[in-house]
Protein backbone atom coordinates (compact mmCIF):
# COMPACT_ATOMS: atom_id res chain seq x y z
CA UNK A 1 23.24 -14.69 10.14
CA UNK A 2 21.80 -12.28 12.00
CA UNK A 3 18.41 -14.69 13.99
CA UNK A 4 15.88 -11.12 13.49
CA UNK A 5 16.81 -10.96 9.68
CA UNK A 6 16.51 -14.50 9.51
CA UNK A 7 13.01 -13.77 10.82
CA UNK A 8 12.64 -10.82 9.14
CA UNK A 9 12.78 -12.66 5.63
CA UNK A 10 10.74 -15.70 7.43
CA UNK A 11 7.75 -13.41 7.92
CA UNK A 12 7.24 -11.75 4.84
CA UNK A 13 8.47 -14.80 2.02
CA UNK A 14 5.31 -16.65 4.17
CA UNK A 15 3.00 -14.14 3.83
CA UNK A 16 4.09 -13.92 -0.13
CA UNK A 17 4.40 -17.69 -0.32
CA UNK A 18 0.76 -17.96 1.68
CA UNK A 19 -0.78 -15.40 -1.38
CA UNK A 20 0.50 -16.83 -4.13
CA UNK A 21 2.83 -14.23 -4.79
CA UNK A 22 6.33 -16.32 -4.59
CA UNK A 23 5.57 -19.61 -6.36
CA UNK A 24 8.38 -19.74 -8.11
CA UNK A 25 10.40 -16.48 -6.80
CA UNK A 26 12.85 -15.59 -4.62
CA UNK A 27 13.21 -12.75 -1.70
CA UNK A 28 16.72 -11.10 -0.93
CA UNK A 29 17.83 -8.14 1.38
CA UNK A 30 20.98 -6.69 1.29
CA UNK A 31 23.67 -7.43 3.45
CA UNK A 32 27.25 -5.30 3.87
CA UNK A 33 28.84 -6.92 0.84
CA UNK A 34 26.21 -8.83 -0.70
CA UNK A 35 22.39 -10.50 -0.28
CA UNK A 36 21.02 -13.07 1.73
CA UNK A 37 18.36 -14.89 -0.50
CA UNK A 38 16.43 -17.96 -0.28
CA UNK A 39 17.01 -20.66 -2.12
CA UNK A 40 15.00 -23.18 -4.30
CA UNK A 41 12.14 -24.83 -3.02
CA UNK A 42 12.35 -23.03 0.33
CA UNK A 43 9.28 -24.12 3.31
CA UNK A 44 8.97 -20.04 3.66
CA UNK A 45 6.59 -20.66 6.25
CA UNK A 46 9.34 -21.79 9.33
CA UNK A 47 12.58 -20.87 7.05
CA UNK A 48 15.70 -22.92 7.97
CA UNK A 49 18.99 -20.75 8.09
CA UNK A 50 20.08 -22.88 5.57
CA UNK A 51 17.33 -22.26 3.22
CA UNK A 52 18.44 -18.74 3.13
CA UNK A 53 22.05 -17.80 1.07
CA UNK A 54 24.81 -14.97 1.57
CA UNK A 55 26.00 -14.25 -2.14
CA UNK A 56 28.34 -11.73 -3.25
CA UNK A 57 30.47 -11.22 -5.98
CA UNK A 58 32.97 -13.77 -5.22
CA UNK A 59 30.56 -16.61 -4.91
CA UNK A 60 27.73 -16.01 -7.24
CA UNK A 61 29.14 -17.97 -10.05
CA UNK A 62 29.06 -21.22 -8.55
CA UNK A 63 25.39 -21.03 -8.65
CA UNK A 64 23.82 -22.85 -11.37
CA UNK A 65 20.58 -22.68 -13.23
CA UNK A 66 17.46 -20.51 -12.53
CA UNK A 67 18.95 -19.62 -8.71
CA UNK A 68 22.17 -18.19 -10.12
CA UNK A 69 20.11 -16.07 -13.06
CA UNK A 70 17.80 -14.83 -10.04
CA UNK A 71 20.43 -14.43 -8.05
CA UNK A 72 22.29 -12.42 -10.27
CA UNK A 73 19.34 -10.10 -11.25
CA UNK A 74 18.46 -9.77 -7.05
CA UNK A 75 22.06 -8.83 -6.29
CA UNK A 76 22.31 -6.22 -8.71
CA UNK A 77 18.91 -4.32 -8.61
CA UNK A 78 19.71 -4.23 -4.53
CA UNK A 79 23.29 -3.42 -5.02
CA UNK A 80 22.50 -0.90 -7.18
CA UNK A 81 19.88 0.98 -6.00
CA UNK A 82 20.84 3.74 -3.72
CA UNK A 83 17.29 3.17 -1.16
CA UNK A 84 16.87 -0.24 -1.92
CA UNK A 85 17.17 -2.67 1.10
CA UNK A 86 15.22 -5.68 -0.39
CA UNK A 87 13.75 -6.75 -3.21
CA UNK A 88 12.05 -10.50 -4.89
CA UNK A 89 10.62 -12.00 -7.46
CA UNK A 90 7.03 -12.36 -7.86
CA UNK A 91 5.06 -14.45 -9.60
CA UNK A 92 1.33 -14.43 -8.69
CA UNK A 93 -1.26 -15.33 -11.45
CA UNK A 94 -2.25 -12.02 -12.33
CA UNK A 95 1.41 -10.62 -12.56
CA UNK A 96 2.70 -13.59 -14.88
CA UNK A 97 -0.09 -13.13 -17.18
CA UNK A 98 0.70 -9.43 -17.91
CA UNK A 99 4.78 -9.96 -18.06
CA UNK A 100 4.00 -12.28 -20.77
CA UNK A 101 2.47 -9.29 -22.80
CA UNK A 102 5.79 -7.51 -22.59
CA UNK A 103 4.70 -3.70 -22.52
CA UNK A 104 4.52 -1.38 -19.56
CA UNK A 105 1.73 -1.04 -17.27
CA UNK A 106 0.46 2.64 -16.73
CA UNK A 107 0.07 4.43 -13.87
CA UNK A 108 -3.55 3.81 -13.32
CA UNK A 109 -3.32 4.04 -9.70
CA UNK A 110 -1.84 6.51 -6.91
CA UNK A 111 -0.84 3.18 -5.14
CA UNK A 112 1.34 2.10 -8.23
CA UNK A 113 2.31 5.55 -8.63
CA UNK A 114 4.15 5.91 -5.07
CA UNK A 115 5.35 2.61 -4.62
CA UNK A 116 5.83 1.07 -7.59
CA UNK A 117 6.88 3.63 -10.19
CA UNK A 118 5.80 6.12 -12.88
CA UNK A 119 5.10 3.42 -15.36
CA UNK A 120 6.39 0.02 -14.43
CA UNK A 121 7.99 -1.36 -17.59
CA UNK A 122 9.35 -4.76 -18.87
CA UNK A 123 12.62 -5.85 -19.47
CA UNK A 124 13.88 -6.72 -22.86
CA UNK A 125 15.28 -9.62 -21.68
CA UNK A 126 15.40 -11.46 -18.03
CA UNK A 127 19.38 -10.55 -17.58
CA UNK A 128 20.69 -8.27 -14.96
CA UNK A 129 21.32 -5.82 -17.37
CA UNK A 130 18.15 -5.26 -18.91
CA UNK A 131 16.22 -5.50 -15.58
CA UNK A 132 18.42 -2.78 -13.59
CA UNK A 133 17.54 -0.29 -17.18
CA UNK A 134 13.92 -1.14 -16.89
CA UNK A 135 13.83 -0.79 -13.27
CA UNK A 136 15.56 2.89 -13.19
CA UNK A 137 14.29 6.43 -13.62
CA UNK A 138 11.26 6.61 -10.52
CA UNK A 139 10.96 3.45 -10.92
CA UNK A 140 10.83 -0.02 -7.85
CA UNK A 141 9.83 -2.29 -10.13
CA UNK A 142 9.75 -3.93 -13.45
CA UNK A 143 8.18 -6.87 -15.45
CA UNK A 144 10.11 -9.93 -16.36
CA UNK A 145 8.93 -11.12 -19.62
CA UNK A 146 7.07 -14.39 -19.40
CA UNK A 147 8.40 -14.29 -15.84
CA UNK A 148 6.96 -12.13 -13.20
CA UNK A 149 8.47 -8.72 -11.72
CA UNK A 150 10.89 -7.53 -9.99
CA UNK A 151 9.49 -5.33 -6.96
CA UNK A 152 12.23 -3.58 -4.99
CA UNK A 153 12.05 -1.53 -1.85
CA UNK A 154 13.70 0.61 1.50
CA UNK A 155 12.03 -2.87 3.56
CA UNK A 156 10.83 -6.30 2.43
CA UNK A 157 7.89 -4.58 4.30
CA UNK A 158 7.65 -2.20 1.44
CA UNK A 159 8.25 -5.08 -0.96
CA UNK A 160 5.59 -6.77 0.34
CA UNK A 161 3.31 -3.85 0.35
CA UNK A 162 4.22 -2.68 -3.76
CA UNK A 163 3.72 -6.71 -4.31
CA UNK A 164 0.43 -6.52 -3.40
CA UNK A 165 -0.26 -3.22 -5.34
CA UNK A 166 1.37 -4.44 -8.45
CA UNK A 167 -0.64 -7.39 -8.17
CA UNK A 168 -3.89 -5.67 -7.27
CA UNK A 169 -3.02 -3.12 -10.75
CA UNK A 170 -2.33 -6.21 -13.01
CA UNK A 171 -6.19 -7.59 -12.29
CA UNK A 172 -7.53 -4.56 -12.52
CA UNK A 173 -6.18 -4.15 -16.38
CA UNK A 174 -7.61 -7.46 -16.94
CA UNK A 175 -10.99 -7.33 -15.19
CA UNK A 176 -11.73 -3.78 -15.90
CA UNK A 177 -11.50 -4.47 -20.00
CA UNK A 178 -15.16 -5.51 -20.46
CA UNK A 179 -16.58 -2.97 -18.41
CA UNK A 180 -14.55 0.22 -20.52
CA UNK A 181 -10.96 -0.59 -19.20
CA UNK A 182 -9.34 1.90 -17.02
CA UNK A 183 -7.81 5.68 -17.17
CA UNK A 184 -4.15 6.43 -16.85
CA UNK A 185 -3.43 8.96 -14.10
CA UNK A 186 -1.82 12.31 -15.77
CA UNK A 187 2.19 11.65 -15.65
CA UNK A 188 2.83 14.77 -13.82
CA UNK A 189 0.02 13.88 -10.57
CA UNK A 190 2.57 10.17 -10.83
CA UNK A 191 5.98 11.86 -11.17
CA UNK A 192 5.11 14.25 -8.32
CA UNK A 193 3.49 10.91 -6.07
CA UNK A 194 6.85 8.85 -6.37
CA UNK A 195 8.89 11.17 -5.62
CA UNK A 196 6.64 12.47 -2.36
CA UNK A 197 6.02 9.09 -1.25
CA UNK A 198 10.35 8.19 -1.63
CA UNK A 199 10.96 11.44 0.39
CA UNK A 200 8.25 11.48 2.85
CA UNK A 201 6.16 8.01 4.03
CA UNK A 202 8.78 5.67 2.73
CA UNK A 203 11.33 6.86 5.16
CA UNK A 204 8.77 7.30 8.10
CA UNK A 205 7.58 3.70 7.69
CA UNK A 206 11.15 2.30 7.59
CA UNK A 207 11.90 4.67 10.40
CA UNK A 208 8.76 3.12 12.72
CA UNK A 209 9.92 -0.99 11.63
CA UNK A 210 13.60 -0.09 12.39
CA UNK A 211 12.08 0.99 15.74
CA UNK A 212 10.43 -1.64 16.28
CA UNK A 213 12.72 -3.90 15.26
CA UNK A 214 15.26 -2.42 17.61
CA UNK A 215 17.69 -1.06 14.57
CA UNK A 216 16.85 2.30 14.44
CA UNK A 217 19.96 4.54 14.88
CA UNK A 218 19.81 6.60 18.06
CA UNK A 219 19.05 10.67 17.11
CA UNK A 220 20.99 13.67 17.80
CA UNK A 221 19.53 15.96 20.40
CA UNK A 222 20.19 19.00 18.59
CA UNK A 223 17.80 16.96 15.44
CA UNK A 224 14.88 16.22 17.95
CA UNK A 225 11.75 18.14 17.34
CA UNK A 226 9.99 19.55 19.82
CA UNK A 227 9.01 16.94 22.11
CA UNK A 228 5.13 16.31 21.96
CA UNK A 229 2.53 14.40 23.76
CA UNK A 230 -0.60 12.41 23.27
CA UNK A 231 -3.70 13.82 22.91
CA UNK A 232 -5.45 11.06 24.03
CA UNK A 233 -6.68 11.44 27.38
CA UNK A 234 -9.93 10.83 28.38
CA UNK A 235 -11.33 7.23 29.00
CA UNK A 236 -13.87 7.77 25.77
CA UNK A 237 -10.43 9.25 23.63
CA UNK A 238 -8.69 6.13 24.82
CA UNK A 239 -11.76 3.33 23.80
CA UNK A 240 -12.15 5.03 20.40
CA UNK A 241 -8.72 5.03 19.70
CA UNK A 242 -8.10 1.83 20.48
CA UNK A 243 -11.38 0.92 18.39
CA UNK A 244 -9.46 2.84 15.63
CA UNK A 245 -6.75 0.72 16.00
CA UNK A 246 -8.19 -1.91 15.55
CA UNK A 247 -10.53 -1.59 12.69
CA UNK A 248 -6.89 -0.81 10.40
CA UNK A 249 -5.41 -4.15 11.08
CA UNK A 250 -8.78 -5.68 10.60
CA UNK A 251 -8.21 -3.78 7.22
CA UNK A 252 -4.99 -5.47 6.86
CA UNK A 253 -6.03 -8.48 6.73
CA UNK A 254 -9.03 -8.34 4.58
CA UNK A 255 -6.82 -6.53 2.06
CA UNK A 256 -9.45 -2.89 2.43
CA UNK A 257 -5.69 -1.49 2.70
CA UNK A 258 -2.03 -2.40 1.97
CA UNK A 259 0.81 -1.04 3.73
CA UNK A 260 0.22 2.18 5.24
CA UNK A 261 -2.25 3.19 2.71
CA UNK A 262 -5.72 4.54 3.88
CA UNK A 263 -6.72 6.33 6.74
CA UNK A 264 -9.70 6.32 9.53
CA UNK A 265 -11.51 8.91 11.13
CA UNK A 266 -14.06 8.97 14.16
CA UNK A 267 -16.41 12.10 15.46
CA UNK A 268 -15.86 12.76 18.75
CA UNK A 269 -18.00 15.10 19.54
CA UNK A 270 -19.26 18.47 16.86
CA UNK A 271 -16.29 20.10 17.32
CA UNK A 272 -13.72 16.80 16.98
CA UNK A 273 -12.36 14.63 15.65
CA UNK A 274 -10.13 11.87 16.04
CA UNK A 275 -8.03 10.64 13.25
CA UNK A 276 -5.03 8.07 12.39
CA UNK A 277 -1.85 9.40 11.93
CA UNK A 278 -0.01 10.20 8.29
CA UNK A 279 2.22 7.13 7.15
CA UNK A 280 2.42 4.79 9.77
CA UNK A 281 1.71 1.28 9.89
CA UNK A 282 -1.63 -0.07 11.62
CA UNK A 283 -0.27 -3.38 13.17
CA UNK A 284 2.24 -1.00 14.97
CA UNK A 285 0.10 1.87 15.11
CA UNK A 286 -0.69 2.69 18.81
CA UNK A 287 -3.47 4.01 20.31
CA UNK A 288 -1.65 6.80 22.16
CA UNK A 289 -0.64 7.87 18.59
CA UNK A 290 -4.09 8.61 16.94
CA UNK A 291 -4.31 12.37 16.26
CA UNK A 292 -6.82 14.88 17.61
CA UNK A 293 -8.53 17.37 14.96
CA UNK A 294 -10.17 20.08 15.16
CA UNK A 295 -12.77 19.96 12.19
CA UNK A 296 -13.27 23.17 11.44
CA UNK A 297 -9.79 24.36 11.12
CA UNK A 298 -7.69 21.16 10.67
CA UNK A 299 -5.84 21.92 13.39
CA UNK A 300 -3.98 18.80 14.82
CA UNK A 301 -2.74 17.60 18.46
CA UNK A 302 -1.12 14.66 19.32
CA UNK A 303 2.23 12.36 18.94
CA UNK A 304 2.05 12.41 15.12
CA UNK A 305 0.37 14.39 12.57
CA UNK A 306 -2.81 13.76 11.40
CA UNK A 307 -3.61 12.09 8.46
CA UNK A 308 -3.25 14.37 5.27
CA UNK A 309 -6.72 13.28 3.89
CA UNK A 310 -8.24 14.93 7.42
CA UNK A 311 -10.15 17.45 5.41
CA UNK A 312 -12.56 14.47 3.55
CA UNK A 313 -13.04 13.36 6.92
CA UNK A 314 -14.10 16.50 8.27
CA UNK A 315 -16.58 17.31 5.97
CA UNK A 316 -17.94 13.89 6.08
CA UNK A 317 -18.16 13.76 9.57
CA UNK A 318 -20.31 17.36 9.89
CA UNK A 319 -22.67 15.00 8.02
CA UNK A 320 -25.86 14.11 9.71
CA UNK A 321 -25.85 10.81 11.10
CA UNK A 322 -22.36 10.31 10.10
CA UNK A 323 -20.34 9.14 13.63
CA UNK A 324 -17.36 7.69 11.04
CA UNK A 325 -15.34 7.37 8.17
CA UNK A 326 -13.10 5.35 6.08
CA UNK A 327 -10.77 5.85 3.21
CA UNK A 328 -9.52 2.34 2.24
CA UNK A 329 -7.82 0.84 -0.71
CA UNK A 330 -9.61 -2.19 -1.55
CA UNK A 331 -8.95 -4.73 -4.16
CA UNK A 332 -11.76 -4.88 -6.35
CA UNK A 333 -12.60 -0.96 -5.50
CA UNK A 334 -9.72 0.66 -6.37
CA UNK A 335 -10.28 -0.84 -10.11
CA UNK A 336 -13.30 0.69 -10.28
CA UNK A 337 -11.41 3.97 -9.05
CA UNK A 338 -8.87 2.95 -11.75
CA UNK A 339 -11.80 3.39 -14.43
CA UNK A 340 -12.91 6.36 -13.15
CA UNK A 341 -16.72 5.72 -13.42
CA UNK A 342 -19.68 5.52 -10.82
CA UNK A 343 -21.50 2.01 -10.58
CA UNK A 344 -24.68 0.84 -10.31
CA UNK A 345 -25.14 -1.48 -7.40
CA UNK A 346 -26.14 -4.77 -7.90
CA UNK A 347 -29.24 -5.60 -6.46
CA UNK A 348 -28.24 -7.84 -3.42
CA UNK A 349 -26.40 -5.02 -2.22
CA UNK A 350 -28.82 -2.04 -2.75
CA UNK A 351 -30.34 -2.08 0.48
CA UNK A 352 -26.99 -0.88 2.02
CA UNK A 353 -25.12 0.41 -0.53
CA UNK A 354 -28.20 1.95 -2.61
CA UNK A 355 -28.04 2.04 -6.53
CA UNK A 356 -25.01 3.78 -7.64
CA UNK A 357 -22.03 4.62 -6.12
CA UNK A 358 -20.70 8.14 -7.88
CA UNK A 359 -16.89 8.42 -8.27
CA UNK A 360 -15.04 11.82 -7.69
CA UNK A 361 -13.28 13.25 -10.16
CA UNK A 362 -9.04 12.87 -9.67
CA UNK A 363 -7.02 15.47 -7.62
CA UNK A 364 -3.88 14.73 -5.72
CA UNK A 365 -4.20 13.30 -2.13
CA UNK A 366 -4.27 15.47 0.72
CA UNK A 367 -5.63 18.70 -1.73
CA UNK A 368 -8.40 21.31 -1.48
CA UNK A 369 -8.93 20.01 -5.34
CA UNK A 370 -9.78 16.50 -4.20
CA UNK A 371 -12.28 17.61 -0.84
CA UNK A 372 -13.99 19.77 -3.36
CA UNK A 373 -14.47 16.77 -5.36
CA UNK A 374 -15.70 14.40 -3.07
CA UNK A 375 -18.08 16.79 -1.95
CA UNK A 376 -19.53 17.10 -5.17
CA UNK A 377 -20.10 13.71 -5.61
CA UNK A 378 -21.06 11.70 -2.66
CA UNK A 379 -24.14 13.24 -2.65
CA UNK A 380 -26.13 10.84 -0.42
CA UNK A 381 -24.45 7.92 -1.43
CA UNK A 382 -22.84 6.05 1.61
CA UNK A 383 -19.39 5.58 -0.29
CA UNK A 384 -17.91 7.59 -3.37
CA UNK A 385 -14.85 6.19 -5.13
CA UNK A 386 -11.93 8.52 -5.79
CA UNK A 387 -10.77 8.30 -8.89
CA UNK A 388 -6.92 6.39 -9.55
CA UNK A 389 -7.32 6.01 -5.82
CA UNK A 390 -9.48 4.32 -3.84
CA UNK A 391 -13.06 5.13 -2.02
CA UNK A 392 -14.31 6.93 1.12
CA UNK A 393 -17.14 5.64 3.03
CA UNK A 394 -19.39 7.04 6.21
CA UNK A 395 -21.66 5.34 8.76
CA UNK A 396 -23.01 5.98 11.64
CA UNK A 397 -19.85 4.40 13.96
CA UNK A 398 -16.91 2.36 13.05
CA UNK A 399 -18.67 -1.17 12.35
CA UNK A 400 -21.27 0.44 10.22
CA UNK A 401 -18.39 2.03 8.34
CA UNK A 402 -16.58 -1.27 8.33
CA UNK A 403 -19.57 -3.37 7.30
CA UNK A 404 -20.27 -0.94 4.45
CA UNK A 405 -16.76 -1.34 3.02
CA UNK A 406 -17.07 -4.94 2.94
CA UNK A 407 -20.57 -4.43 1.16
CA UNK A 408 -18.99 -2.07 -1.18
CA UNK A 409 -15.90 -4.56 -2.12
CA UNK A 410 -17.93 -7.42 -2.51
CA UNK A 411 -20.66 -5.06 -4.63
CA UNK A 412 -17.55 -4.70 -6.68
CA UNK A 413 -16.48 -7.97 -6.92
CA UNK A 414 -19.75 -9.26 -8.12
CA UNK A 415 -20.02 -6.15 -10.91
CA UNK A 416 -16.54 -6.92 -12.41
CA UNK A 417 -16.96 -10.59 -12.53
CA UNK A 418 -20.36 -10.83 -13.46
């Protein structure tokens, strides 16, 4: 077994293991002619090579029990699907207590939408069969009833990242109920989100872990773009960016964003801006990479292009006062995006967050249709959430911005659970 997929799996069964997310699942990734997948009662956190199984079709039936049933679901939903690399079995709290309903779970969410499906449904029954129907048609995952789900992806990076999503879209159906429940998002805005996402930031992602990972096949000259350079140059370019940097793993890991989701942007001077790049993730983001914009036109320099939600940021930014800005994807706030209503603060928090926090109506990421929208609704609110996808928020540099999204997810917390 190769020792980096070894580590590979390692990494990300701990970090599902550590959330509750695996308690009684299983993580595979495909292998030439077959899976690797862990086996019962695996110590994810410092995985043995032993604890992890190749199974094919010659050896699967000697399996017994729940492994072999798991197994046999894993190795065909991987085998199967033409992207898929990896794929588990997830069992966190939330996610049990909706497969045990047995009906599908709307797209409620842009999130859900791109990586986890249209509509993520629930097999009839928890046999290969069933699961590989439920799981098909713009769809990377499926319920297992009274079970879990099945969350597929290109990476068990991407696994990871629609695990917590799924997870994050299963509480938000049961904590939104008693305030009005939440909105579905209109199946056309979460056909044309798959399929964008499958095409476009899924590959780049998996592109930039290959990379890093040292597996990423070596490109033709004729299929090189034109070479471009960094248009980060001065020593104040170079702090911020590096400040940038580091305020979107510090969003990592208190869950403001998942995966590659979000983006950050920082006023450099009236004319300005810089901005993170479109699809990448933050832990291997580099500073070098952030994107320069021009606010008034959009126009972009730099390594990679510019964050398609550049436009909110713009307008934000020619804000008075306003030095940055944050679109995240927070837990609790992207269920009150889910409902699709404003909220009124609760008190403890007014005094940074004032009394309501307006929502924007929905519009497809990256539009005209959704800048209009935020504009119309901020008003002078420090934060507005977007509706089915998350929430925007402006201070006067990055730690005020920061600060105010932890204000606003705990505001959130406290309103749902109240």
């Amino acid at each position: 077994m190769n020792e980096q997929t070894l580590q590979n799996i390692s990494n990300y069964a701990g970090m599902l293991a550590k959330k509750g997310y695996l308690r009684s699942g299983f993580v595979a990734v495909k292998e030439e002619d077959g899976i690797l997948i862990t086996v019962p009662k695996a110590q994810y956190e410092s995985l043995k090579e032993e604890e992890v199984k190749f199974v094919n079709d010659k050896n699967i039936e000697e399996l017994e029990g729940n492994f072999r049933a798991a197994a046999v679901i894993l190795f065909c939903v991987v085998r199967q699907g033409k992207d898929v690399g990896a794929a588990a079995i997830v069992d966190s709290e939330s996610i049990l207590d909706f497969s045990t309903k047995r009906k599908p779970l709307a797209p409620i969410l842009d999130d859900l939408a791109q990586v986890c499906g249209i509509s993520i449904k629930s097999a009839a029954k928890n046999v290969a069969s069933e699961v590989v129907t439920a799981i098909s048609g713009l769809r990377n995952s499926c319920f297992l009833p009274d079970a879990g789900a099945v969350v597929t992806g290109r990476t068990l990076d991407e696994v990871f990242t629609a695990t917590l999503v799924l997870d994050k879209a299963c509480n938000a159906e049961k904590l939104a109920g008693k305030k009005g429940g939440t909105e579905s998002m209109k199946k056309l805005n979460a056909v044309l989100e798959h399929v964008v996402y499958k095409l476009k930031y899924s590959k780049k992602n998996t592109q930039q872990h290959m990379e890093n990972e040292g597996d990423a096949p070596k490109k033709d000259k004729k299929d090189k773009k034109e070479e471009r350079v960094t248009a980060i140059v001065t020593d104040e370019e170079k702090r911020i960016a590096a400040a940038i940097k580091d305020t979107g793993v510090r969003m990592l890991d208190e869950n403001l964003v998942q995966g590659t989701w979000g983006n950050i942007a920082v006023k450099l001077d009236d004319k300005f801006m810089l901005a993170t790049p479109s699809g990448l993730d933050y832990v291997l983001l580099k500073p070098e990479q952030i994107a320069k914009v021009d606010m008034d036109t959009l126009e972009w320099t730099g390594l990679d292009k510019a964050t398609s939600e550049k436009g909110i940021h713009a307008v934000l930014l020619k804000g008075e006062g306003v030095g940055a800005t944050i679109h995240s994807h927070p837990f609790y706030g992207c269920i009150l995006a889910a409902m699709n209503k404003a909220m009124p603060v609760p008190e403890k928090y007014q005094d940074v967050l004032g009394k309501e926090i307006p929502c924007a109506a929905a519009a497809l990421p990256g539009t005209k249709g959704l800048i209009k929208n935020v504009s119309a609704a901020i008003g002078d609110a420090p934060a507005c959430f977007l509706a089915h996808h998350g929430v925007i928020a402006r201070g006067k540099d990055l730690e005020d911005t920061l600060n105010i999204c932890r204000a606003l997810e705990n505001a959130c917390r406290d309103y749902l659970t109240e």
